[in-house]
Protein backbone atom coordinates (compact mmCIF):
# COMPACT_ATOMS: atom_id res chain seq x y z
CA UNK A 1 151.01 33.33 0.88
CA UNK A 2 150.74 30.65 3.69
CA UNK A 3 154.15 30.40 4.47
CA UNK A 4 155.11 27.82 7.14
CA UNK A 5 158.72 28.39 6.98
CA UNK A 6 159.76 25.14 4.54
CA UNK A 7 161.64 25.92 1.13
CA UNK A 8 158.06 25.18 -0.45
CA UNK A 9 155.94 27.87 0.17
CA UNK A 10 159.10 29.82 0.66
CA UNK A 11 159.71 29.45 -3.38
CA UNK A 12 156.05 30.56 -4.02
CA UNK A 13 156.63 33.41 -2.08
CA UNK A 14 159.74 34.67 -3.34
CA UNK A 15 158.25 34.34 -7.14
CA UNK A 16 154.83 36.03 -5.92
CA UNK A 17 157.23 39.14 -4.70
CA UNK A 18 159.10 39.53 -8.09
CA UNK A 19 156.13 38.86 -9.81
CA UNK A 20 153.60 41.51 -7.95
CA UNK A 21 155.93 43.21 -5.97
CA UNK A 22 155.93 44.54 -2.34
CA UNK A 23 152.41 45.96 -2.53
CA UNK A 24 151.47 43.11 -3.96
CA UNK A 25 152.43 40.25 -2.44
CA UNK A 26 152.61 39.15 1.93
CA UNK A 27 153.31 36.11 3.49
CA UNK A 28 151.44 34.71 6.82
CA UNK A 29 152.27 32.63 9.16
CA UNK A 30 150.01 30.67 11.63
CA UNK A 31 151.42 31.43 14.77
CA UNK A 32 150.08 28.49 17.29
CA UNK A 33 150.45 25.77 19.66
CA UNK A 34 151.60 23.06 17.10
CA UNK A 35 154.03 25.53 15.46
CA UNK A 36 157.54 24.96 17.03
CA UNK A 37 159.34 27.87 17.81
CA UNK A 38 162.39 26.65 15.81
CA UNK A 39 159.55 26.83 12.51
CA UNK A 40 158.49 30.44 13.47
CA UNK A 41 161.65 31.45 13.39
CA UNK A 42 162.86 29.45 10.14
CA UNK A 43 159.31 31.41 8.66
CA UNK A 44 160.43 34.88 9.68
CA UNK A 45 164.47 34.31 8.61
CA UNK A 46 162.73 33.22 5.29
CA UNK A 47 160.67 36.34 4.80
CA UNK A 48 163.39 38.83 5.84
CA UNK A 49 166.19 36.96 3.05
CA UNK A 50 163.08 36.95 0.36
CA UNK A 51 162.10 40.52 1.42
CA UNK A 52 158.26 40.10 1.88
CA UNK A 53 156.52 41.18 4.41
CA UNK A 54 155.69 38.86 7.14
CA UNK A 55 151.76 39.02 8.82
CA UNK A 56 151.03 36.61 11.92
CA UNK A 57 148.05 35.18 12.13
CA UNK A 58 147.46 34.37 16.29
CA UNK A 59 145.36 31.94 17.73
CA UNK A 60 144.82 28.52 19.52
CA UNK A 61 143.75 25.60 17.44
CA UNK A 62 143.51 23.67 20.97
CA UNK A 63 140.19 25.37 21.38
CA UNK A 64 138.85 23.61 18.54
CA UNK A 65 137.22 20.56 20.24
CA UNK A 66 137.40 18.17 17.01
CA UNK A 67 140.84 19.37 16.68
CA UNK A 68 142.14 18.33 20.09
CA UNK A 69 140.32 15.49 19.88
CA UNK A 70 142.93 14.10 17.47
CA UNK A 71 141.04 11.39 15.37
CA UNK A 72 141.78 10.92 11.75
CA UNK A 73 140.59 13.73 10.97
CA UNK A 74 142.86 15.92 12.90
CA UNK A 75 144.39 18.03 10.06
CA UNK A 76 141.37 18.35 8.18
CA UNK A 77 140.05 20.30 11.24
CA UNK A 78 143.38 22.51 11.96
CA UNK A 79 143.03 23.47 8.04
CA UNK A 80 139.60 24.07 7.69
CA UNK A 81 140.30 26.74 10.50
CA UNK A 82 143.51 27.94 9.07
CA UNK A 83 142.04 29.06 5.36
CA UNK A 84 139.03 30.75 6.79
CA UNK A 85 141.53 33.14 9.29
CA UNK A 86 143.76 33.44 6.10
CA UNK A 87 140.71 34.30 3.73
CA UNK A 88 139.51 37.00 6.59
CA UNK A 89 143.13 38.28 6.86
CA UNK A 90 143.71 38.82 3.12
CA UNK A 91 140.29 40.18 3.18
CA UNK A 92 140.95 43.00 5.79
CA UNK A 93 144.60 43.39 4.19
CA UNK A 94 143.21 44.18 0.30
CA UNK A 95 144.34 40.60 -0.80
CA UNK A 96 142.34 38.92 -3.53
CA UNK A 97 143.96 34.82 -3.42
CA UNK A 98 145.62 32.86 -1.21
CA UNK A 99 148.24 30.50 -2.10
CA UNK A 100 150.29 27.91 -0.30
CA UNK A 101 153.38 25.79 -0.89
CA UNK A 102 151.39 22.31 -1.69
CA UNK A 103 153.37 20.26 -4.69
CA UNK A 104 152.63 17.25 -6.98
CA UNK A 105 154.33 14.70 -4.37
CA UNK A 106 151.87 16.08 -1.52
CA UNK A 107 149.24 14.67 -3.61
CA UNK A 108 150.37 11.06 -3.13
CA UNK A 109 149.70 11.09 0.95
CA UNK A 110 146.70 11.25 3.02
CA UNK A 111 146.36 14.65 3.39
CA UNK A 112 143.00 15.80 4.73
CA UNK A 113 144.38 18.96 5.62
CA UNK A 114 145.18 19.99 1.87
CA UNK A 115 141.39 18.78 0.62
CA UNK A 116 139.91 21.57 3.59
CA UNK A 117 142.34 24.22 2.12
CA UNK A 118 141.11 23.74 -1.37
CA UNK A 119 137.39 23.55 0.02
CA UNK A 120 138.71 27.24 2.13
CA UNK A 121 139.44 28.60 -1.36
CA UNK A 122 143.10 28.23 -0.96
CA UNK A 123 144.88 27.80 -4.28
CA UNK A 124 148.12 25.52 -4.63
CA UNK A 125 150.55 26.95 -7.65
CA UNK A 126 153.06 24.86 -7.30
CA UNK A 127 150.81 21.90 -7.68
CA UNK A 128 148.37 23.25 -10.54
CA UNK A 129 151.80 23.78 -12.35
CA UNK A 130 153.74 20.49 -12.44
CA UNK A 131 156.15 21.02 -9.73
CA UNK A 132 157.43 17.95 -7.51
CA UNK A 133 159.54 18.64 -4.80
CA UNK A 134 162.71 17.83 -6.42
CA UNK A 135 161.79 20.71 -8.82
CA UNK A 136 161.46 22.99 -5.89
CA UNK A 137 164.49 22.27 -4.67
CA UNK A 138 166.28 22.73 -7.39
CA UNK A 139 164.06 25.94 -8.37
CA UNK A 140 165.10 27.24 -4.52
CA UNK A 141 168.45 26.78 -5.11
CA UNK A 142 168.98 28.69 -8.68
CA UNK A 143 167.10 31.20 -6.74
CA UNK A 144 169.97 31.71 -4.47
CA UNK A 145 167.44 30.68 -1.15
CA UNK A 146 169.35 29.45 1.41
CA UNK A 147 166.50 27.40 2.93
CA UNK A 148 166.75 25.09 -0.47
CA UNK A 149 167.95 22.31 1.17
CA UNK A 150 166.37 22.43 4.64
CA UNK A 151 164.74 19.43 5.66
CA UNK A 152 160.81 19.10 5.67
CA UNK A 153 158.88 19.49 9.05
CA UNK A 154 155.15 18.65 10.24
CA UNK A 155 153.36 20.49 13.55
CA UNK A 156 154.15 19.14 16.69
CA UNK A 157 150.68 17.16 16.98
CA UNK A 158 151.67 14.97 13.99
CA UNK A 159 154.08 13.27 16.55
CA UNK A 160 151.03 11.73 18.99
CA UNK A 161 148.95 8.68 17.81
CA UNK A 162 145.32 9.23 16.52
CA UNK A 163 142.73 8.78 19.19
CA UNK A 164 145.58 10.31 21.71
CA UNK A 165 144.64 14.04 22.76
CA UNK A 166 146.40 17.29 21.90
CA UNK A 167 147.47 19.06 24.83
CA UNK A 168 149.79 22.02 25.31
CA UNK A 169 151.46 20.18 27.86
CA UNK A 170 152.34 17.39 25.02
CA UNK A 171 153.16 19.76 22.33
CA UNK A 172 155.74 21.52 24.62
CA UNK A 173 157.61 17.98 25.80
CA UNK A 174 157.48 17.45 22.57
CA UNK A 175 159.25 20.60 21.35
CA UNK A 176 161.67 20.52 23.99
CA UNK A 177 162.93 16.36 23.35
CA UNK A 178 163.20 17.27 19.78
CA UNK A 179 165.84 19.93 20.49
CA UNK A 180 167.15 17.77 23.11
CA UNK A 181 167.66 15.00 20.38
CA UNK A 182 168.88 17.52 17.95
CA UNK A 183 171.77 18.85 20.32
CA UNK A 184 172.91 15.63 21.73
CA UNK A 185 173.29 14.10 17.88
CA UNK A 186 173.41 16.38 15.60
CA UNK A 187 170.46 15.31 13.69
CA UNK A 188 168.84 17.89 11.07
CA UNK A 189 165.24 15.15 11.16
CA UNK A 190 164.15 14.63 14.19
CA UNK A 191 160.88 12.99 15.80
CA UNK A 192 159.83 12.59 19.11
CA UNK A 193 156.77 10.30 18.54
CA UNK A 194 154.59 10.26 21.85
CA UNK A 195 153.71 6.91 22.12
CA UNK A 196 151.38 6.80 25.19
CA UNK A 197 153.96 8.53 27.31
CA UNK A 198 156.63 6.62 25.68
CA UNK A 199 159.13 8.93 23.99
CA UNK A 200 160.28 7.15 20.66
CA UNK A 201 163.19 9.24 18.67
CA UNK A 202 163.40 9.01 15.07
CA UNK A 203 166.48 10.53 13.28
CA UNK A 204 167.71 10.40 9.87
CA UNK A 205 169.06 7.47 8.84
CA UNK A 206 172.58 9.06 8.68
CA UNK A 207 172.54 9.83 12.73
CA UNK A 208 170.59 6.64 14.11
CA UNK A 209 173.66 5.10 15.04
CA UNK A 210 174.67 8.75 16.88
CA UNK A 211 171.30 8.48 18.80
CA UNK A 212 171.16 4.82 19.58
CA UNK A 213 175.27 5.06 21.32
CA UNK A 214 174.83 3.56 25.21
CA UNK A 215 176.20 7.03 26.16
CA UNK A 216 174.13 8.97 24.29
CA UNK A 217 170.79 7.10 24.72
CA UNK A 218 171.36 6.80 28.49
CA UNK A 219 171.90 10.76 28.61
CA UNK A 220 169.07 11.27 25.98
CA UNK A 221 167.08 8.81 28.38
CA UNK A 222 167.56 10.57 31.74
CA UNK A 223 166.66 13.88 30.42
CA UNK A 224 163.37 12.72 28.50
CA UNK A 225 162.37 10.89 31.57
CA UNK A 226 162.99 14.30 33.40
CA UNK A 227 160.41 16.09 31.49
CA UNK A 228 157.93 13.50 31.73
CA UNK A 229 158.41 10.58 29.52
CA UNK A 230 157.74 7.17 30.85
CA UNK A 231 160.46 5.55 28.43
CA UNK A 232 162.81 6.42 25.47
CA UNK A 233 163.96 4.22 22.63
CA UNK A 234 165.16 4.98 19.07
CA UNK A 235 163.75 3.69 15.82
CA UNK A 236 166.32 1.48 14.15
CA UNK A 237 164.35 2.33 11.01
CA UNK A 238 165.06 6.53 11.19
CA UNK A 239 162.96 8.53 10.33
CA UNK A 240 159.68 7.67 8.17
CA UNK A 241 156.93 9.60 7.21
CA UNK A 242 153.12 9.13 9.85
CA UNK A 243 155.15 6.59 12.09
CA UNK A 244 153.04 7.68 14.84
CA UNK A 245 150.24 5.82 13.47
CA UNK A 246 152.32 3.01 11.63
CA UNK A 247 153.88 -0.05 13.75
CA UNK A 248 157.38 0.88 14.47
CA UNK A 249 159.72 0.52 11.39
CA UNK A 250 157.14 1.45 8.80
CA UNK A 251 155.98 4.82 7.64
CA UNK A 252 152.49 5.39 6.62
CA UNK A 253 152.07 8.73 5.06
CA UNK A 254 151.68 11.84 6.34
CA UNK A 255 153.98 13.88 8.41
């Protein structure tokens, strides 16, 4: 089971265990430099409360030229990588599938990433079945999983602009605004888009008016600006889906 630490693949993996059992079943997790360390840890706190066991898979997608590169085909690239290392780890482990946590409503975005996994032999239960993310939700919760309600993330390179490079130096100002943003407000969705060395924050709509206080944003401002960011502003919009490549105010798919 790819298992990123969301309550998707989490609910896949907590029916493969009761289905197969402990022999049966593992989740992995893709341990790299576009995985916060806030979504490692919501990935192992998942597997311990399910009771699966919990394999790492280690490595640096940065090295991938075409992945750094960061065009449109960004994911696409990070995927096609990820399903081979999962198909050799379930190979060396005695695992005959892998599964992830994909649903109907992933369908519906551009998702290159999703079209390499299928191509990597990954399949998507939760899809093939019928199930949108409401029904996972609700699925998660009759489970008694207390990740049913937690709010959906992305990697850390979602949050700079196609046509922008990856860098670890990026990734890790990114990391640290976000929890920055998420301390000073509260916030359970946060975004630190990278826009050119411009920090923009997007929040859900519930705690824009938190982020955007004169206090606040001046504090928010004078830290960003500390750890490199040229300027800060917040989205008046909140948070929408692939706003780093969408003018400000508009989502447009994707994480």
């Amino acid at each position: 089971m790819a298992l990123s630490g969301g309550v998707d693949s989490a609910l896949v993996a907590f029916a493969a265990l009761r289905a197969l059992g402990p022999g049966g079943a593992a989740a992995a997790t893709a341990d790299y430099r576009t995985l916060s360390a806030e979504e490692l840890r919501a990935a192992a706190r998942a597997c311990s409360e399910i009771g699966i066991r919990h394999l790492l898979v280690r490595y640096d997608e940065l090295e991938n030229g075409r992945f750094a590169a960061n065009d449109r085909s960004r994911c696409m690239h990070c995927r096609t990588e990820l399903a081979s290392r999962l198909a050799d780890l379930a190979r060396a482990r005695g695992y005959r599938t892998v599964v992830d946590g994909a649903h109907l409503d992933d369908l519906g975005d551009y998702r290159p990433g999703m079209r390499a996994m299928r191509e990597g032999g990954v399949l998507s239960p939760l899809a093939e079945t019928g199930f949108t993310k409401g029904d996972v939700r609700r699925e998660a919760r009759a489970a008694g999983l207390s990740m049913h309600g937690r709010p959906a993330n992305s990697c850390l390179a979602s949050r700079i602009p196609w046509g922008r490079r990856v860098t670890a130096e990026r990734l890790a100002r990114i990391e640290l605004a976000e929890s920055m943003v998420r301390n000073a407000t509260g916030a359970r969705i946060v975004r630190v888009r990278d826009m050119h060395g411009a920090a923009r924050i997007e929040v859900d709509r519930g705690h824009v008016g938190a982020a955007s206080e004169p206090r606040v944003l001046a504090g928010l401002g004078a830290r960003l600006r500390m750890i490199g960011f040229e300027s800060v502003s917040v989205d008046p919009g909140g948070y929408g889906r692939g706003k780093a490549n969408a003018p400000p105010g508009r989502g447009g798919g994707g994480p």
